[in-house]
C-alpha atoms as a PDB file:
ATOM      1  CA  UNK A   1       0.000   0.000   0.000  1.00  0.00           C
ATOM      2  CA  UNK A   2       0.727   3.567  -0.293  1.00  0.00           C
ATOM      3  CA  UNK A   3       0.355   7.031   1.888  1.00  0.00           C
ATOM      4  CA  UNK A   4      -1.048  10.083   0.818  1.00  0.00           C
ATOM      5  CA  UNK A   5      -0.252  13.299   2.546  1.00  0.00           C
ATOM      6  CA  UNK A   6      -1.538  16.287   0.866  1.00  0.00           C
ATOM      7  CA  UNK A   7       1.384  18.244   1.218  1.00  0.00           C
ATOM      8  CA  UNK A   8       5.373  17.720   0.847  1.00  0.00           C
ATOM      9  CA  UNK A   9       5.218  19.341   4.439  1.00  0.00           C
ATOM     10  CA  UNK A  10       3.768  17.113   6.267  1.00  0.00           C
ATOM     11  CA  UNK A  11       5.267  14.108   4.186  1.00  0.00           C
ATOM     12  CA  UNK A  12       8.789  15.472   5.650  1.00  0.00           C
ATOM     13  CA  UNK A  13       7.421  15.901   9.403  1.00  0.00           C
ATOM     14  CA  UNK A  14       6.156  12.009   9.292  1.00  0.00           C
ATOM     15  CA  UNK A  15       9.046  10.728   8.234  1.00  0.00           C
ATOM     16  CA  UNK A  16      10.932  13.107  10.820  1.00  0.00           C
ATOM     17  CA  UNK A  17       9.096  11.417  13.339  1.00  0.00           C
ATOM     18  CA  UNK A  18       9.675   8.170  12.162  1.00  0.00           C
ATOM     19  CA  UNK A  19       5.781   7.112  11.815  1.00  0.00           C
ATOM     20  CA  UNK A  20       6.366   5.110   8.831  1.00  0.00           C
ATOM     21  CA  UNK A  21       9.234   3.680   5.994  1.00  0.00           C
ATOM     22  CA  UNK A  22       6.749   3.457   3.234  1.00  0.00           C
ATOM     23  CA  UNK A  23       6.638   5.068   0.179  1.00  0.00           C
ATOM     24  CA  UNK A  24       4.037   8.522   0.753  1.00  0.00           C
ATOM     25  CA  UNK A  25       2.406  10.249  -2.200  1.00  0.00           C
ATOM     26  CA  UNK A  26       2.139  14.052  -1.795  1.00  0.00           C
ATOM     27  CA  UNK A  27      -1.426  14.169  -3.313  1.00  0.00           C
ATOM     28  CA  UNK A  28      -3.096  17.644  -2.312  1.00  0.00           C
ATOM     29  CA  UNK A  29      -7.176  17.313  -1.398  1.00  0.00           C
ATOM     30  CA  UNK A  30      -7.830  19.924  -4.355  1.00  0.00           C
ATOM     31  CA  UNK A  31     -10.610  22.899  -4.745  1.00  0.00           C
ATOM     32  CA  UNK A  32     -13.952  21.943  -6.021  1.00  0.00           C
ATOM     33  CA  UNK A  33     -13.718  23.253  -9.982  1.00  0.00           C
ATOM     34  CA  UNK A  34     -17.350  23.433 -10.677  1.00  0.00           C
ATOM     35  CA  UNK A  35     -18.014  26.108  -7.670  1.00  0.00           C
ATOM     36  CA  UNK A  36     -14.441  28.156  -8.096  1.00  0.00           C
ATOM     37  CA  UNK A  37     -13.625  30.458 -11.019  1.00  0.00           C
ATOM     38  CA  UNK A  38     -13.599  33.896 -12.204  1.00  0.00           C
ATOM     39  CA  UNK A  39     -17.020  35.717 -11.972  1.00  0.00           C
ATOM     40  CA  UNK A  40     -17.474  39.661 -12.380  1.00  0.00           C
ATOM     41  CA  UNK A  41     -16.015  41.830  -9.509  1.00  0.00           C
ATOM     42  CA  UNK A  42     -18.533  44.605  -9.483  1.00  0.00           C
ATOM     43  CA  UNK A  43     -21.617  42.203 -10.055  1.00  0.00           C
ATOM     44  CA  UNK A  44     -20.074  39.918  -7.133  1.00  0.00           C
ATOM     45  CA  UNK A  45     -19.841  43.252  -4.857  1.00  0.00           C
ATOM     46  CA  UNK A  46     -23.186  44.429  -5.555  1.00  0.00           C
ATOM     47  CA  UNK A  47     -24.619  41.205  -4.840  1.00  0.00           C
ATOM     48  CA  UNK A  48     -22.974  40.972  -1.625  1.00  0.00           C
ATOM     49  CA  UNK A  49     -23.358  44.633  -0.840  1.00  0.00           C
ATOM     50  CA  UNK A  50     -19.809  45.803  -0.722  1.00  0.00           C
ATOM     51  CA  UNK A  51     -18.489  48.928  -1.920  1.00  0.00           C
ATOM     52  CA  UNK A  52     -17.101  49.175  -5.184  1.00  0.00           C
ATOM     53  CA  UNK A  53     -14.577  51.824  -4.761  1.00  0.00           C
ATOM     54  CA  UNK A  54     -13.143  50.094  -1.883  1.00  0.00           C
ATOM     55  CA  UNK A  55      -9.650  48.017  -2.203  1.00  0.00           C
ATOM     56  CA  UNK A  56     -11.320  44.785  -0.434  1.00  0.00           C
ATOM     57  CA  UNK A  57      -8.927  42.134   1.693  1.00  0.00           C
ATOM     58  CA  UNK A  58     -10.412  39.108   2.548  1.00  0.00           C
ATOM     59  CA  UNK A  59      -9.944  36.696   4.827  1.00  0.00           C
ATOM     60  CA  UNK A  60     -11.787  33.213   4.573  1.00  0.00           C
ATOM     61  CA  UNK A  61     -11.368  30.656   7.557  1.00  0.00           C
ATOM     62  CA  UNK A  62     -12.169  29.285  11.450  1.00  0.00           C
ATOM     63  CA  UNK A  63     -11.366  32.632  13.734  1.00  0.00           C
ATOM     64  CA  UNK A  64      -9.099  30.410  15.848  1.00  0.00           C
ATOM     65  CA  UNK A  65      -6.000  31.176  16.960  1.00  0.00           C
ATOM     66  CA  UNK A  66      -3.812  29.321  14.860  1.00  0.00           C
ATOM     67  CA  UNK A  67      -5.201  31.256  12.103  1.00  0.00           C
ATOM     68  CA  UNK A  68      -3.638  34.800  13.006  1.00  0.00           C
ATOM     69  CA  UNK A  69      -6.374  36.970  12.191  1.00  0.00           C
ATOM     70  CA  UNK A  70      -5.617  39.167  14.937  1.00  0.00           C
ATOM     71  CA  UNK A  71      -2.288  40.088  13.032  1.00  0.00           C
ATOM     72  CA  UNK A  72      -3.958  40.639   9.882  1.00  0.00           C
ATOM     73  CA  UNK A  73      -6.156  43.272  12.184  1.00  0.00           C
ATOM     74  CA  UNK A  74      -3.017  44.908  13.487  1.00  0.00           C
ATOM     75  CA  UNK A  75      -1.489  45.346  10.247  1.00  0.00           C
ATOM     76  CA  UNK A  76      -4.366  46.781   8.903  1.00  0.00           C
ATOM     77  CA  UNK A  77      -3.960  49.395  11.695  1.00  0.00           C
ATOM     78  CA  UNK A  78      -0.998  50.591  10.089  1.00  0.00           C
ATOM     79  CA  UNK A  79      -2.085  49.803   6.322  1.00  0.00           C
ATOM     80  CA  UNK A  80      -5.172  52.591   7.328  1.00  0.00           C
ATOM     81  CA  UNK A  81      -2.507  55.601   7.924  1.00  0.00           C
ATOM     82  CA  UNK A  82      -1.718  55.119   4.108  1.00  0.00           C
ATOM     83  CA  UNK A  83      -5.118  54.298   2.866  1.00  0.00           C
ATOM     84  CA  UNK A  84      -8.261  55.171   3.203  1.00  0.00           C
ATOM     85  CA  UNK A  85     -10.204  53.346   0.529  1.00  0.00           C
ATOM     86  CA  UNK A  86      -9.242  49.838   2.030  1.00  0.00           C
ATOM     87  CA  UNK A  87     -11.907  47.376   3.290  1.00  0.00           C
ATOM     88  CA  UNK A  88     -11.458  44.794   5.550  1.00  0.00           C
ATOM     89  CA  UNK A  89     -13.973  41.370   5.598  1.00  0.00           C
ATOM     90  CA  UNK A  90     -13.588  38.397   7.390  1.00  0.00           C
ATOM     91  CA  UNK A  91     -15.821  35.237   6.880  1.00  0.00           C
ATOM     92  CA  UNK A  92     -16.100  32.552   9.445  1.00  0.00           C
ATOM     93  CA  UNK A  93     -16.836  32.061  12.427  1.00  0.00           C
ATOM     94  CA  UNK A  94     -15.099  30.278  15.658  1.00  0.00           C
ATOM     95  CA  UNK A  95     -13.575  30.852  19.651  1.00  0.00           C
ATOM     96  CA  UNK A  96     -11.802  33.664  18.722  1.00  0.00           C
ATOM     97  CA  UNK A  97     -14.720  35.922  17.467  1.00  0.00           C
ATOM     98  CA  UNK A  98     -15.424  38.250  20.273  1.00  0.00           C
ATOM     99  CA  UNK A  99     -11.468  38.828  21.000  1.00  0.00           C
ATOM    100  CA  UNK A 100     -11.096  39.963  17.198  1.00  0.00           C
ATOM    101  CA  UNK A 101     -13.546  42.158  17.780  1.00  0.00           C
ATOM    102  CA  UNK A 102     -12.255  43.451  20.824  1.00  0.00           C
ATOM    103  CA  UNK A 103      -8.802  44.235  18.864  1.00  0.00           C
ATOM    104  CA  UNK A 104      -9.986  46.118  16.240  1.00  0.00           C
ATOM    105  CA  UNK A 105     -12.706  47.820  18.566  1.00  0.00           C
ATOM    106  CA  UNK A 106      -9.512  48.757  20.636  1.00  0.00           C
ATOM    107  CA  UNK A 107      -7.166  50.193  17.807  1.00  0.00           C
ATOM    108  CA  UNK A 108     -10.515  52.227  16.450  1.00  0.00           C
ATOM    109  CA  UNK A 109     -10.475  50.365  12.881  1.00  0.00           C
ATOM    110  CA  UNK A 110     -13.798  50.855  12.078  1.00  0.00           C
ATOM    111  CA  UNK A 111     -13.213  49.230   8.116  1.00  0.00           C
ATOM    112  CA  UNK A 112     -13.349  45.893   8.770  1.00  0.00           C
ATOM    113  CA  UNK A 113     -16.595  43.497   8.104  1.00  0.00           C
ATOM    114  CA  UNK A 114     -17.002  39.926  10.331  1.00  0.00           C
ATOM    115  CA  UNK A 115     -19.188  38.670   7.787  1.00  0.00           C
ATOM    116  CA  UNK A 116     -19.766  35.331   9.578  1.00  0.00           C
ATOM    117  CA  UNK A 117     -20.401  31.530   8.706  1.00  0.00           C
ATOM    118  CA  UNK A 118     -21.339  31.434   4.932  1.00  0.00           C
ATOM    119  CA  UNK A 119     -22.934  28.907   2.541  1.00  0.00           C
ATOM    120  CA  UNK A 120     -19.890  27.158   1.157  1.00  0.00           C
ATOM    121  CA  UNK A 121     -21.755  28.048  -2.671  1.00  0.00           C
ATOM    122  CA  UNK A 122     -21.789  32.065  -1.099  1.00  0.00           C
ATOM    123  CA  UNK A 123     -17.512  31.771  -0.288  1.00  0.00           C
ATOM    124  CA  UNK A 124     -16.828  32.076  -4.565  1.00  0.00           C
ATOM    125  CA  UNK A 125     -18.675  35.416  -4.519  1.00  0.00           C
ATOM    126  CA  UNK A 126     -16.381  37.010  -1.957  1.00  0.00           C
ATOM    127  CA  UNK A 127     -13.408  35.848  -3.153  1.00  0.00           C
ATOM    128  CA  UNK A 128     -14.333  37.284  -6.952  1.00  0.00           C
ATOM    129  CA  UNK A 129     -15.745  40.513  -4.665  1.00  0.00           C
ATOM    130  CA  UNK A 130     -12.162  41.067  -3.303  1.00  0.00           C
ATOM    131  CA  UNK A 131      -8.409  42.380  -4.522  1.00  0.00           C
ATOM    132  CA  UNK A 132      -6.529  40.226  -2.268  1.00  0.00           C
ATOM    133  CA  UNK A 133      -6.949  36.593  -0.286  1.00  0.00           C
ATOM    134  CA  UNK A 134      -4.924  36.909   3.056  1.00  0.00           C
ATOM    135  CA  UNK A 135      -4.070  33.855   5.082  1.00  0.00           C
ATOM    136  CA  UNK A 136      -2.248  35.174   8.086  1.00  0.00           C
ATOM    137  CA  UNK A 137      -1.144  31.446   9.548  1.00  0.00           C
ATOM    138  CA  UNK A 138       0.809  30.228  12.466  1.00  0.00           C
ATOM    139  CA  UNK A 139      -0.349  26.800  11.616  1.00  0.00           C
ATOM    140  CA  UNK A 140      -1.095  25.213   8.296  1.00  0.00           C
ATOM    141  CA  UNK A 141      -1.395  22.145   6.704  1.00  0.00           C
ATOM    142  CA  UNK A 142      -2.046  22.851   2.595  1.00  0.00           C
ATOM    143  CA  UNK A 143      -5.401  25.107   2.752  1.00  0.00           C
ATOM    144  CA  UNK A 144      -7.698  24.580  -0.014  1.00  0.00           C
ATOM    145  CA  UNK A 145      -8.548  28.331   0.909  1.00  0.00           C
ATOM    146  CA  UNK A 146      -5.363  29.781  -1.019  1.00  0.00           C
ATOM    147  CA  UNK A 147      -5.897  27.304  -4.204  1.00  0.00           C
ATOM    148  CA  UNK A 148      -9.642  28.738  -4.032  1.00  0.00           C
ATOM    149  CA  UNK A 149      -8.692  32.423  -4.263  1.00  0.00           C
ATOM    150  CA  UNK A 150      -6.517  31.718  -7.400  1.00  0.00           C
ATOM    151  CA  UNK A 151      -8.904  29.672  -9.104  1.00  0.00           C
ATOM    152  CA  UNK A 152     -11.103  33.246  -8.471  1.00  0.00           C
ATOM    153  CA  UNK A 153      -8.538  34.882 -10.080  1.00  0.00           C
ATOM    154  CA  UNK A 154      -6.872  36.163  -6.951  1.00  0.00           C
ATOM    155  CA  UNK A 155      -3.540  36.985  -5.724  1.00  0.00           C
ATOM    156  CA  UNK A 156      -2.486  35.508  -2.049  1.00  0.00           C
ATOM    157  CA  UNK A 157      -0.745  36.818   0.891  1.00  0.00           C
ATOM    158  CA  UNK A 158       0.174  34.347   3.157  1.00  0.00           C
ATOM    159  CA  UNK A 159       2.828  32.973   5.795  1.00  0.00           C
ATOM    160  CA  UNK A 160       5.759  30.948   5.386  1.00  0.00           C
ATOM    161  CA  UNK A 161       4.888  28.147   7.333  1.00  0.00           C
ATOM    162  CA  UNK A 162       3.976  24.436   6.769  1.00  0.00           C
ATOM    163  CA  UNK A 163       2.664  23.559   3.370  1.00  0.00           C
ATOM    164  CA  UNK A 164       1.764  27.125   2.172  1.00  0.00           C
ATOM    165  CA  UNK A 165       5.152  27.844   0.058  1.00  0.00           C
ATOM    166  CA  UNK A 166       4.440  24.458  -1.693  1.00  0.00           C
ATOM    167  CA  UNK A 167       1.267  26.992  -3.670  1.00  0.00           C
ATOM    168  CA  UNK A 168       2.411  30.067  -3.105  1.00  0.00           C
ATOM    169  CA  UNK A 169       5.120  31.873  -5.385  1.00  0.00           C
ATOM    170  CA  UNK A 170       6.001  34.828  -6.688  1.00  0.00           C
ATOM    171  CA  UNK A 171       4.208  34.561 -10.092  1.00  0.00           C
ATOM    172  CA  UNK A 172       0.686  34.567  -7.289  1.00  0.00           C
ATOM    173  CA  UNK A 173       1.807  36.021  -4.424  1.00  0.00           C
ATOM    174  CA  UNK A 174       3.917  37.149  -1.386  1.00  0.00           C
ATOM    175  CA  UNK A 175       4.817  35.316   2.010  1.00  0.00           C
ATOM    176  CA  UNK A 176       5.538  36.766   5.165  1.00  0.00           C
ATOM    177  CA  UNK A 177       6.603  35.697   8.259  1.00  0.00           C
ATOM    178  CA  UNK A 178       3.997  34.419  10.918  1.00  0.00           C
ATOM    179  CA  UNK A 179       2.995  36.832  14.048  1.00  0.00           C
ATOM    180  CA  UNK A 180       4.544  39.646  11.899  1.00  0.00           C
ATOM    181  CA  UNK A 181       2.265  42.596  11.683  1.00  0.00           C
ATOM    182  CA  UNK A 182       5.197  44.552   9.947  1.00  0.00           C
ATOM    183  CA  UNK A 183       5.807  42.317   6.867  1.00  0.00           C
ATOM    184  CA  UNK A 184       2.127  41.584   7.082  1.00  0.00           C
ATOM    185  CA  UNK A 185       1.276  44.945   5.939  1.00  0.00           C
ATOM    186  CA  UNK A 186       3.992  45.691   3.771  1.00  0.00           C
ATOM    187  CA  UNK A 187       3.422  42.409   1.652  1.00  0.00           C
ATOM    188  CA  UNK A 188      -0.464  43.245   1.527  1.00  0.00           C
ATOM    189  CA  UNK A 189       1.046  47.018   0.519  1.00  0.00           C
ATOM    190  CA  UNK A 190       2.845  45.210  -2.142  1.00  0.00           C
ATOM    191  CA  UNK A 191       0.328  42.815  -3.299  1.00  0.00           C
ATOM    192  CA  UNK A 192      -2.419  45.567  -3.642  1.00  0.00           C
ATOM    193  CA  UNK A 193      -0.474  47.854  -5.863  1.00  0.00           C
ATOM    194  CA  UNK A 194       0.590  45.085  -8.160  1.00  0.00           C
ATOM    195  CA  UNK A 195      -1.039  43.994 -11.209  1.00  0.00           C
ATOM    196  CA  UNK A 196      -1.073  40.301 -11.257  1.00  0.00           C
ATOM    197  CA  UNK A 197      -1.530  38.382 -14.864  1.00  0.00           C
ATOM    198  CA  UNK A 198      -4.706  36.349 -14.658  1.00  0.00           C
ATOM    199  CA  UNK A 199      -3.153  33.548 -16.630  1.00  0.00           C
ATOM    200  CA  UNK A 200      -0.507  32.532 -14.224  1.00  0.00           C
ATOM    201  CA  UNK A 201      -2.918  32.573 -11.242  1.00  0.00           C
ATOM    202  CA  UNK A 202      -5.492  30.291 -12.772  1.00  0.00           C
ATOM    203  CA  UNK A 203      -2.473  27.730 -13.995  1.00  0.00           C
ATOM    204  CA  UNK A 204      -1.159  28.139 -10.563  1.00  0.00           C
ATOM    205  CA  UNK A 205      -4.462  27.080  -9.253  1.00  0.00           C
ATOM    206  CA  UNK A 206      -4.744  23.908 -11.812  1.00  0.00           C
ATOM    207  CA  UNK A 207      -1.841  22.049 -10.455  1.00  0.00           C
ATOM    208  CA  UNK A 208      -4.447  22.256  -6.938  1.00  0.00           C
ATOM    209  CA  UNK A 209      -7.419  21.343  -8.249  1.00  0.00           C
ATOM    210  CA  UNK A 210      -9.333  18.212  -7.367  1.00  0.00           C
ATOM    211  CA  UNK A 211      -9.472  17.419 -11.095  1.00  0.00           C
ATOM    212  CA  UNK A 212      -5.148  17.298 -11.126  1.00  0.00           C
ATOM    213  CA  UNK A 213      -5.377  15.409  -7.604  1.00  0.00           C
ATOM    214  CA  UNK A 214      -8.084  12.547  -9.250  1.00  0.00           C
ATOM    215  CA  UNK A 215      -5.439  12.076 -11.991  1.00  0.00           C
ATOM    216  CA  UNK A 216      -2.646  11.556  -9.567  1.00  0.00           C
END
């Protein structure tokens, strides 16, 4: 028989720990095709209700810990001084809820949306509504979330940890350390004022679709 571990990551960390000798496959779990592609921004924002002069961030995920979120909400403290025209929205729910919303009720940022749980078929509109995906991390496995947002034609900023470089390059995006508000904001500085080619972020997103992970 064979492993599968869906990311080059974790394949490393099991045979670190000496779990197994066998052969493992890095196989990644893969986006759903039929519900993730490129739809019209401003129809997608008007549909949602979102502002369509706004530069829109987006984070999609569990508000746990792990996650970050709060330094995505302390960068954006510092992004604001710069910007005005930036929007903050955050869909999910979890533990952490009501201290995110202490920490940006604390530093004043009154831009930012917790948009709560959504229908999974709901997730493809706010990702086509938005300028950037940002997946703040301390914790990762290979989230589906980032392969999502390029499949939406989106560019990523995420953290350098676990199986995130593996989709994440420079042709769709920028990586930053984790717990770093600093490089946080200056990569989602970066990333915003960037024009990203469509192409390579949809072929990006192939290689991590369920369709390439069937095959394999």
């Amino acid at each position: 028989y064979r492993i599968i571990s869906v990311s080059k990551n974790l394949k490393d960390e099991i045979y670190k720990l000496n779990l197994t000798k066998k052969p493992i496959e890095v196989i990644p779990s893969g986006y759903n095709v039929k519900r993730f592609k490129v739809l019209d921004q401003k129809k997608c924002r008007k549909k949602l209700k979102l502002p369509q002069n706004k530069k829109i961030i987006l984070f999609v995920g569990h508000l746990v810990e792990r996650k970050g979120i709060e330094y995505l909400i302390k960068a954006l403290k510092s992004l604001n001084e710069e910007n005005k025209d930036l929007l903050c929205c955050i869909v999910g729910t979890g533990v952490s809820e009501k201290k995110l919303k202490n920490i940006a009720s604390e530093l004043e940022i009154k831009n930012i949306i917790f948009a709560g749980q959504k229908n999974p078929d709901e997730i493809p509109l706010w990702m086509n509504a938005c300028d950037i995906l940002v997946l703040p991390s301390i914790n990762e496995g290979l989230p589906n979330v980032i392969s999502e947002a390029l499949a939406c034609g989106k560019p990523v900023v995420a953290t350098k940890v676990a199986g995130i470089p593996e989709i994440v390059n420079t042709d769709v995006g920028y990586l930053t350390k984790p717990k770093d508000k600093r490089d946080l904001a200056d990569k989602i500085k970066l990333a915003l004022n960037k024009q990203w080619p469509k192409e390579k972020l949809l072929k990006r997103a192939q290689m991590f679709s369920v369709t390439s992970s069937v095959k394999k």
